[in-house]
C-alpha atoms as a PDB file:
ATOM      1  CA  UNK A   1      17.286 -17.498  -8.361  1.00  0.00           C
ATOM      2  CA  UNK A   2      18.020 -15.063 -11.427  1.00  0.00           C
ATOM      3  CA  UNK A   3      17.869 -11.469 -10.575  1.00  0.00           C
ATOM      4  CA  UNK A   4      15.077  -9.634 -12.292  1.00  0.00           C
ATOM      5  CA  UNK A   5      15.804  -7.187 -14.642  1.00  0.00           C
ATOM      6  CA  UNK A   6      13.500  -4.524 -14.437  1.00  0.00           C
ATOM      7  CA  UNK A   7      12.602  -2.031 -17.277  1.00  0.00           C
ATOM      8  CA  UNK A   8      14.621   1.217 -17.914  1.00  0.00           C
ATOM      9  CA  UNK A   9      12.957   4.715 -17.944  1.00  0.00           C
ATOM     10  CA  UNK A  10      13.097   4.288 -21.689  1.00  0.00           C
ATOM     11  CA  UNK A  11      11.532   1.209 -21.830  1.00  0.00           C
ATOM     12  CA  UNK A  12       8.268   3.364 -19.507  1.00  0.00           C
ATOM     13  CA  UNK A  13       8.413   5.934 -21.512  1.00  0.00           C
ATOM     14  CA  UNK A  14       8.431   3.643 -25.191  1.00  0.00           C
ATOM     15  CA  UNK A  15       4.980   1.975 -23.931  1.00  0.00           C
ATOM     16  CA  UNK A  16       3.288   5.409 -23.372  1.00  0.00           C
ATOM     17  CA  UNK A  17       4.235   6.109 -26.685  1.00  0.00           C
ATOM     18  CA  UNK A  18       3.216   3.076 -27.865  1.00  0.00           C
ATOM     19  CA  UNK A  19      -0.241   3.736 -26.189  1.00  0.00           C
ATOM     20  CA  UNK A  20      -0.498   7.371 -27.727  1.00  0.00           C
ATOM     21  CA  UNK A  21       0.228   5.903 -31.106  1.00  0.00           C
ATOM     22  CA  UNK A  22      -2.109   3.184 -30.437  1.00  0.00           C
ATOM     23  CA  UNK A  23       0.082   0.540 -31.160  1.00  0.00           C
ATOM     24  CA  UNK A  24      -0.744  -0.963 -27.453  1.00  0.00           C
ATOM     25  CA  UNK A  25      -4.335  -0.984 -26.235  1.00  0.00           C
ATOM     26  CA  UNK A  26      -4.693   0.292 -22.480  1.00  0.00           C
ATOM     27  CA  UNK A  27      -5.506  -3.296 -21.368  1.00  0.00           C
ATOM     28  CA  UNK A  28      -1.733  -4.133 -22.601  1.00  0.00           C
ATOM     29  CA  UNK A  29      -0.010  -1.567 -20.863  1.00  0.00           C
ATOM     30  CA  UNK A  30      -1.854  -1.705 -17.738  1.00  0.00           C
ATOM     31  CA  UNK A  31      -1.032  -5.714 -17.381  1.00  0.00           C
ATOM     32  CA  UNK A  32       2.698  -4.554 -18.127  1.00  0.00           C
ATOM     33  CA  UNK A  33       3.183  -2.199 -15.498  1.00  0.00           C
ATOM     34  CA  UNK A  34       1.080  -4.290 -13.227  1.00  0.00           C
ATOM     35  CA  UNK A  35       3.487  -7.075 -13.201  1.00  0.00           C
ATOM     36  CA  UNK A  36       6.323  -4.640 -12.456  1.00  0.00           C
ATOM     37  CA  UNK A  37       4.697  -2.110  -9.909  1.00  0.00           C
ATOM     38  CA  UNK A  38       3.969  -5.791  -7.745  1.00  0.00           C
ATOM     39  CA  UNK A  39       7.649  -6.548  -7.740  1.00  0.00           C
ATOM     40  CA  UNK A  40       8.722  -5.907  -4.082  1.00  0.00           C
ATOM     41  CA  UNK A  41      12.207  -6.926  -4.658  1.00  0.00           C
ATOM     42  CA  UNK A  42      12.513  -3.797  -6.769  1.00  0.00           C
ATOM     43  CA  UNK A  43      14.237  -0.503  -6.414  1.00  0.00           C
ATOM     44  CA  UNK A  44      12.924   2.515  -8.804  1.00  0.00           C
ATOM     45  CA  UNK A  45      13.872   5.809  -8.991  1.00  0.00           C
ATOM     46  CA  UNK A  46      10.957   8.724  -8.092  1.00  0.00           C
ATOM     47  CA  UNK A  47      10.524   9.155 -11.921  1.00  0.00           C
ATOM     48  CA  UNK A  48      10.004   5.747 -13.284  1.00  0.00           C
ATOM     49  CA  UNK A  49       8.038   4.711 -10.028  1.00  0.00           C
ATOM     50  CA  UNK A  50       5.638   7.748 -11.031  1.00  0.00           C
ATOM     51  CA  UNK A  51       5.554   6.997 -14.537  1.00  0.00           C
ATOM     52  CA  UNK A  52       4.767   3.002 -13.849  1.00  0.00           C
ATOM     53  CA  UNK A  53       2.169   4.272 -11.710  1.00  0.00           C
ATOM     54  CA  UNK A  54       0.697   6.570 -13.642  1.00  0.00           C
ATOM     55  CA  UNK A  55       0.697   3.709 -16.473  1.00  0.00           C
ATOM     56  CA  UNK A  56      -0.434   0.806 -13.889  1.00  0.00           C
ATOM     57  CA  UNK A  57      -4.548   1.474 -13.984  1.00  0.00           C
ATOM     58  CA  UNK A  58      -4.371   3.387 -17.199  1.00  0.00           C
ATOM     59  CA  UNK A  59      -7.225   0.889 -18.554  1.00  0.00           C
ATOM     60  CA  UNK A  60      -9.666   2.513 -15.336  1.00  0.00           C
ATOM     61  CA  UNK A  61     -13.439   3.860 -15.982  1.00  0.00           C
ATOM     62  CA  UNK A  62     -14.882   6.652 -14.624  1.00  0.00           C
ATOM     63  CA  UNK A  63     -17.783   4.043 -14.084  1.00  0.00           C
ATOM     64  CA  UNK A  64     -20.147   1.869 -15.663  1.00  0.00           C
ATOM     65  CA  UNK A  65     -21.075   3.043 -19.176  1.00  0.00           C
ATOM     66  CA  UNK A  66     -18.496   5.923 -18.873  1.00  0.00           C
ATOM     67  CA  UNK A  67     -15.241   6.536 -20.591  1.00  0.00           C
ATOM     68  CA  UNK A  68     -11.412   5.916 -19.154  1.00  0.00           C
ATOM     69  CA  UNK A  69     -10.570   7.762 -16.074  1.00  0.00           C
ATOM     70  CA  UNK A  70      -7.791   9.070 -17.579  1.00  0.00           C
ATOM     71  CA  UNK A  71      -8.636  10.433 -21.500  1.00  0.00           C
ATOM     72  CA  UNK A  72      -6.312  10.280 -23.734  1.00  0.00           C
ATOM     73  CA  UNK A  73      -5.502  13.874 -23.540  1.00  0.00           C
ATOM     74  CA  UNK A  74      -4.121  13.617 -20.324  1.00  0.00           C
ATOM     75  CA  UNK A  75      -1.961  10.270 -21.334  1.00  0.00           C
ATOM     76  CA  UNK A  76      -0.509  12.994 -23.681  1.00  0.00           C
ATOM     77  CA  UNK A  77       0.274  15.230 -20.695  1.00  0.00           C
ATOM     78  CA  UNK A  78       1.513  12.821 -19.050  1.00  0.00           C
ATOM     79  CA  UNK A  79       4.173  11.807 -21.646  1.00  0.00           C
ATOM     80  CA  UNK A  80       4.903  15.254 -22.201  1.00  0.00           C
ATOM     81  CA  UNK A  81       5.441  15.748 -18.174  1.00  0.00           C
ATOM     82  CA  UNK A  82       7.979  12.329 -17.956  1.00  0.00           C
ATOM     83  CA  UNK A  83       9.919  13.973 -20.710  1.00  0.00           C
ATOM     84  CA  UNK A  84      10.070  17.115 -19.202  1.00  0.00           C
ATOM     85  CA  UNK A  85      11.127  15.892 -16.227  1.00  0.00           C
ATOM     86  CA  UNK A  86      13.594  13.926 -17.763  1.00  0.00           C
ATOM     87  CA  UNK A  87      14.956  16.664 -19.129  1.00  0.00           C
ATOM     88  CA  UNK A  88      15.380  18.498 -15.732  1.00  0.00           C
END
């Protein structure tokens, strides 16, 4: 069994951008982090585990005939948060 090579706080932070820019649809980056926030064999640190999280359900509606959960202003937030933090 190969060991799984699980993406780099870059690599998070590249498909937010990617989403802002809109060269990824929601739909796309949801599946993405889906496949790695189900990954049990994984360790994360507190920042990328918050950022896949935050990007794992970023395709959610506020409810039938409404808009995302999560507008795009606040996917801007939250890109400008992970960098802060990286920052820190």
């Amino acid at each position: 069994m190969s060991a799984i090579s699980q993406p780099t706080l870059d690599e998070i932070e590249d498909r937010f951008v990617a989403l802002v820019e809109g060269r990824l649809t929601r739909d796309e980056v949801d599946r993405w982090a889906a496949g790695w926030v189900t990954q049990d064999e994984l360790d994360w640190d507190d920042l990328s585990w918050w950022a896949l999280s935050l990007l794992h359900g970023i395709d959610l509606f506020e409810g039938p005939g409404g808009g995302y959960l999560h507008d795009d202003e606040q996917v801007r937030l939250w890109l400008a948060e992970l960098r802060k933090r990286r920052m820190a």
